[in-house]
Protein backbone atom coordinates (compact mmCIF):
# COMPACT_ATOMS: atom_id res chain seq x y z
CA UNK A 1 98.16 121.36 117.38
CA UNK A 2 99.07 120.19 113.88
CA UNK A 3 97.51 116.44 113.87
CA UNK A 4 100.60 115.03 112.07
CA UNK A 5 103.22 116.28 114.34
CA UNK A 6 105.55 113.92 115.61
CA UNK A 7 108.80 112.10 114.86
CA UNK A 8 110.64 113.39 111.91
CA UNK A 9 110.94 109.95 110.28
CA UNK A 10 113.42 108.42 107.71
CA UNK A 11 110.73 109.01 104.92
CA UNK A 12 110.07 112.35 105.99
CA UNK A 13 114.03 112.95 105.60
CA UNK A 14 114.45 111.16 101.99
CA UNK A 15 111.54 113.10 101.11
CA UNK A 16 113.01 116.57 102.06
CA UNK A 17 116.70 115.68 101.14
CA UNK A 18 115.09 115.12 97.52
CA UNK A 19 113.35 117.58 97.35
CA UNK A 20 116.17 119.74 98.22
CA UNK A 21 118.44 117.69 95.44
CA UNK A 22 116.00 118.42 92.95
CA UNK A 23 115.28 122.18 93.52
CA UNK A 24 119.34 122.08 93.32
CA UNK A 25 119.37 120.45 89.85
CA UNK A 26 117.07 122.97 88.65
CA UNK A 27 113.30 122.09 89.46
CA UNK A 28 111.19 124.85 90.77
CA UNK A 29 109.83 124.54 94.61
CA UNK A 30 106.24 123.14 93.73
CA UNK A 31 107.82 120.03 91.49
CA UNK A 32 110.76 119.76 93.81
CA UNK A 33 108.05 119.09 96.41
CA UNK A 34 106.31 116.65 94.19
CA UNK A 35 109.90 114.75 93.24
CA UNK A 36 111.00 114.52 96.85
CA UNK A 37 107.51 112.93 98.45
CA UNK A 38 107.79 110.89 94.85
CA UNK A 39 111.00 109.28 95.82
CA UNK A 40 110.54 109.26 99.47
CA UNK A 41 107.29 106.77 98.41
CA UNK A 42 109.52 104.62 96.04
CA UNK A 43 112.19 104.10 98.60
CA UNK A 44 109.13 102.63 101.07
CA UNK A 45 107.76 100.65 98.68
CA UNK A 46 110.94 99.23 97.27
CA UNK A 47 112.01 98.64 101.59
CA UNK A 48 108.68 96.26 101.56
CA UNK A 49 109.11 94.83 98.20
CA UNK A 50 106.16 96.26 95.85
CA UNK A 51 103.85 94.06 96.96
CA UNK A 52 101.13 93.86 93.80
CA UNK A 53 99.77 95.35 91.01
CA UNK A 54 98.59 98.89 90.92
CA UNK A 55 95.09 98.74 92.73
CA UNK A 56 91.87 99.89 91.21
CA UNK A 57 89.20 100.91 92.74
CA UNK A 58 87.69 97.12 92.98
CA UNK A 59 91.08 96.66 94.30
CA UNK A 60 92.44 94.35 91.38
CA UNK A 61 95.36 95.50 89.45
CA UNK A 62 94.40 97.97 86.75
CA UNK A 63 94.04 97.11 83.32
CA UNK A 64 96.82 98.92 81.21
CA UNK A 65 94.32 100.41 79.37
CA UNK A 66 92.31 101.92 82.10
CA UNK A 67 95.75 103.49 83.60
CA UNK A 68 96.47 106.84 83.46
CA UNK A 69 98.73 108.81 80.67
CA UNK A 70 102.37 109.14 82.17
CA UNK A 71 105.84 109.42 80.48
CA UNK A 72 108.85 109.10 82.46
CA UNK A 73 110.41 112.60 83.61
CA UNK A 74 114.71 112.01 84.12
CA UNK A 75 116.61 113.57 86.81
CA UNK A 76 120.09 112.77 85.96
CA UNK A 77 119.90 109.08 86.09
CA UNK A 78 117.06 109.05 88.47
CA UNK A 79 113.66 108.84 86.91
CA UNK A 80 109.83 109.36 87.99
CA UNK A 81 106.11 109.00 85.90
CA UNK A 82 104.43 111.83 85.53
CA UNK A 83 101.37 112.91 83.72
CA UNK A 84 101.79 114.72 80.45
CA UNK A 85 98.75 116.59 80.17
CA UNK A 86 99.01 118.23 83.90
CA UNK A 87 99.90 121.81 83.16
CA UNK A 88 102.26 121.56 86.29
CA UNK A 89 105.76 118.98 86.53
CA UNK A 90 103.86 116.69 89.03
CA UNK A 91 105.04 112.93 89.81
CA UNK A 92 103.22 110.35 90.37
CA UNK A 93 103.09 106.77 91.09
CA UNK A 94 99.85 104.29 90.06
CA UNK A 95 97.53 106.58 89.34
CA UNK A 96 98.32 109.14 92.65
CA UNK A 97 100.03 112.85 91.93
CA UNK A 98 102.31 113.62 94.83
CA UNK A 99 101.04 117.05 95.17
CA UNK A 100 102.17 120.48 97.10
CA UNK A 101 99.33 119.32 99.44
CA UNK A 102 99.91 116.44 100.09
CA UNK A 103 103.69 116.82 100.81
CA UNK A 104 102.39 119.49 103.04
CA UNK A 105 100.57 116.84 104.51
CA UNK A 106 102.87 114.49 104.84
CA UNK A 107 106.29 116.25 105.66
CA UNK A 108 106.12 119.46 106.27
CA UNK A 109 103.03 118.67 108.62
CA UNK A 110 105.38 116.67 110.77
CA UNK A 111 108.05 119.89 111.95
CA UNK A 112 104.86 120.98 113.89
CA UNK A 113 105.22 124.89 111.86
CA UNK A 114 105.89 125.56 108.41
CA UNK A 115 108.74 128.02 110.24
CA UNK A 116 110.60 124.84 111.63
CA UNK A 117 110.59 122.56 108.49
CA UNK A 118 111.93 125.89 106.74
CA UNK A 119 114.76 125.70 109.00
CA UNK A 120 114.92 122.39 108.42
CA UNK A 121 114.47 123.35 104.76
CA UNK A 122 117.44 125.82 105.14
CA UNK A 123 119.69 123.23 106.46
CA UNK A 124 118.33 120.15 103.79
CA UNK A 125 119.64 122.97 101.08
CA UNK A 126 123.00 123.34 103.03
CA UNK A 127 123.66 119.62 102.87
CA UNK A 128 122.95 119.15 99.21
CA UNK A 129 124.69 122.18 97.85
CA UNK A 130 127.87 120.31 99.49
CA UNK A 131 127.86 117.63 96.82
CA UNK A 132 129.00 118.24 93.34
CA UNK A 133 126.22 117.74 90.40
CA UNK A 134 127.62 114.63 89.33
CA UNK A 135 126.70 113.33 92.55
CA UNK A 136 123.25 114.80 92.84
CA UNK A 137 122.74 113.43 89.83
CA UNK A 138 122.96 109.80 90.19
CA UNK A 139 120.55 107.65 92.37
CA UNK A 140 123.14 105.54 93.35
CA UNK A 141 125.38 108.25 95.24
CA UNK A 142 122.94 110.56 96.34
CA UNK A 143 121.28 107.75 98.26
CA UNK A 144 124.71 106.60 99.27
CA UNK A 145 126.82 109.43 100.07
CA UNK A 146 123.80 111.95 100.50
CA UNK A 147 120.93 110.40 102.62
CA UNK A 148 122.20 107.16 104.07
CA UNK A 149 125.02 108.66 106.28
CA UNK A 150 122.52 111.45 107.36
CA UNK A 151 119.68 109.39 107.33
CA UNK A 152 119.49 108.99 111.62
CA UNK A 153 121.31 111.52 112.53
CA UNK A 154 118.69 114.46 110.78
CA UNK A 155 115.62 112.38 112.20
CA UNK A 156 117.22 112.54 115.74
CA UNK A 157 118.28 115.91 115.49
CA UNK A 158 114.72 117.26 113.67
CA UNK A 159 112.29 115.46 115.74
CA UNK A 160 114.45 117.16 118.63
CA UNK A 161 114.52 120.42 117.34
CA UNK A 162 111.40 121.27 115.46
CA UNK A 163 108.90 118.57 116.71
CA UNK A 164 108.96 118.36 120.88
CA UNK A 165 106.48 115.33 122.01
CA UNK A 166 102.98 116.84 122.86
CA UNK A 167 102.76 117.91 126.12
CA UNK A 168 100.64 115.17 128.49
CA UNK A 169 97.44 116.79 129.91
């Protein structure tokens, strides 16, 4: 049994509808990954307000000197750090790349089999290539037209579909 199987969450949704919107506007799978767990962590963080500093290892906020190189990477009007010397389009926020990994981790770990999130994959595609690129392209309407009035309805219908609750012994 895959240990993060269970409900298909409203992060785990932002993070594959973004994904999907960015492999749309152009970014290859691996970064489309990256972008979608990226934004998926923004949108949390900006729900509980962005509590502190970037930590440090002591746990203070980092110096800006001791912070990693980044330069901001634009995706129509969105925009995400990233680290200019990674040979690969990577996000990341403080000092944390949002890897193919560790979306696998954290997403695609969560449809149980990488065959059900590809449906769900399949279908996150669908739903974005409905939009014109205008829309895909600003934050403001994807969030609004794109995810928001999906937002329950794909966590319902994924969690029923691709990740059944484990089975009492």
């Amino acid at each position: 049994m895959v240990r993060n199987q269970g409900r298909v969450t409203r992060f785990v949704v932002m993070a594959v509808l973004q994904a999907a919107r960015a492999e749309t506007l152009g970014l290859p799978r691996d970064a489309a990954f990256s972008w979608g767990l990226n934004r998926a962590i923004f949108y949390a963080a900006a729900k509980r307000g962005f509590r502190g500093g970037e930590p440090s290892e002591g746990g203070g906020p980092k110096e800006a000197a001791e912070r990693p190189a980044r330069e901001v990477y634009r995706l129509g009007n969105d925009e995400a750090y990233r680290d200019p010397s990674s040979k690969q389009l990577l996000f990341t926020i403080g000092d944390q790349e949002q890897t193919v990994a560790e979306f696998e981790r954290s997403v695609i770990a969560r449809f149980g089999t990488k065959e059900n999130f590809r449906a769900a994959w399949e279908e996150a595609l669908r739903i974005v290539s409905g939009f014109d690129r205008p829309t895909l392209e600003s934050r403001e309407q994807f969030y609004a037209e794109v995810y928001r009035p999906r937002r329950d309805e794909l966590s319902d219908a994924w969690t029923q579909k691709y990740s059944p609750a484990p089975k009492s012994k």
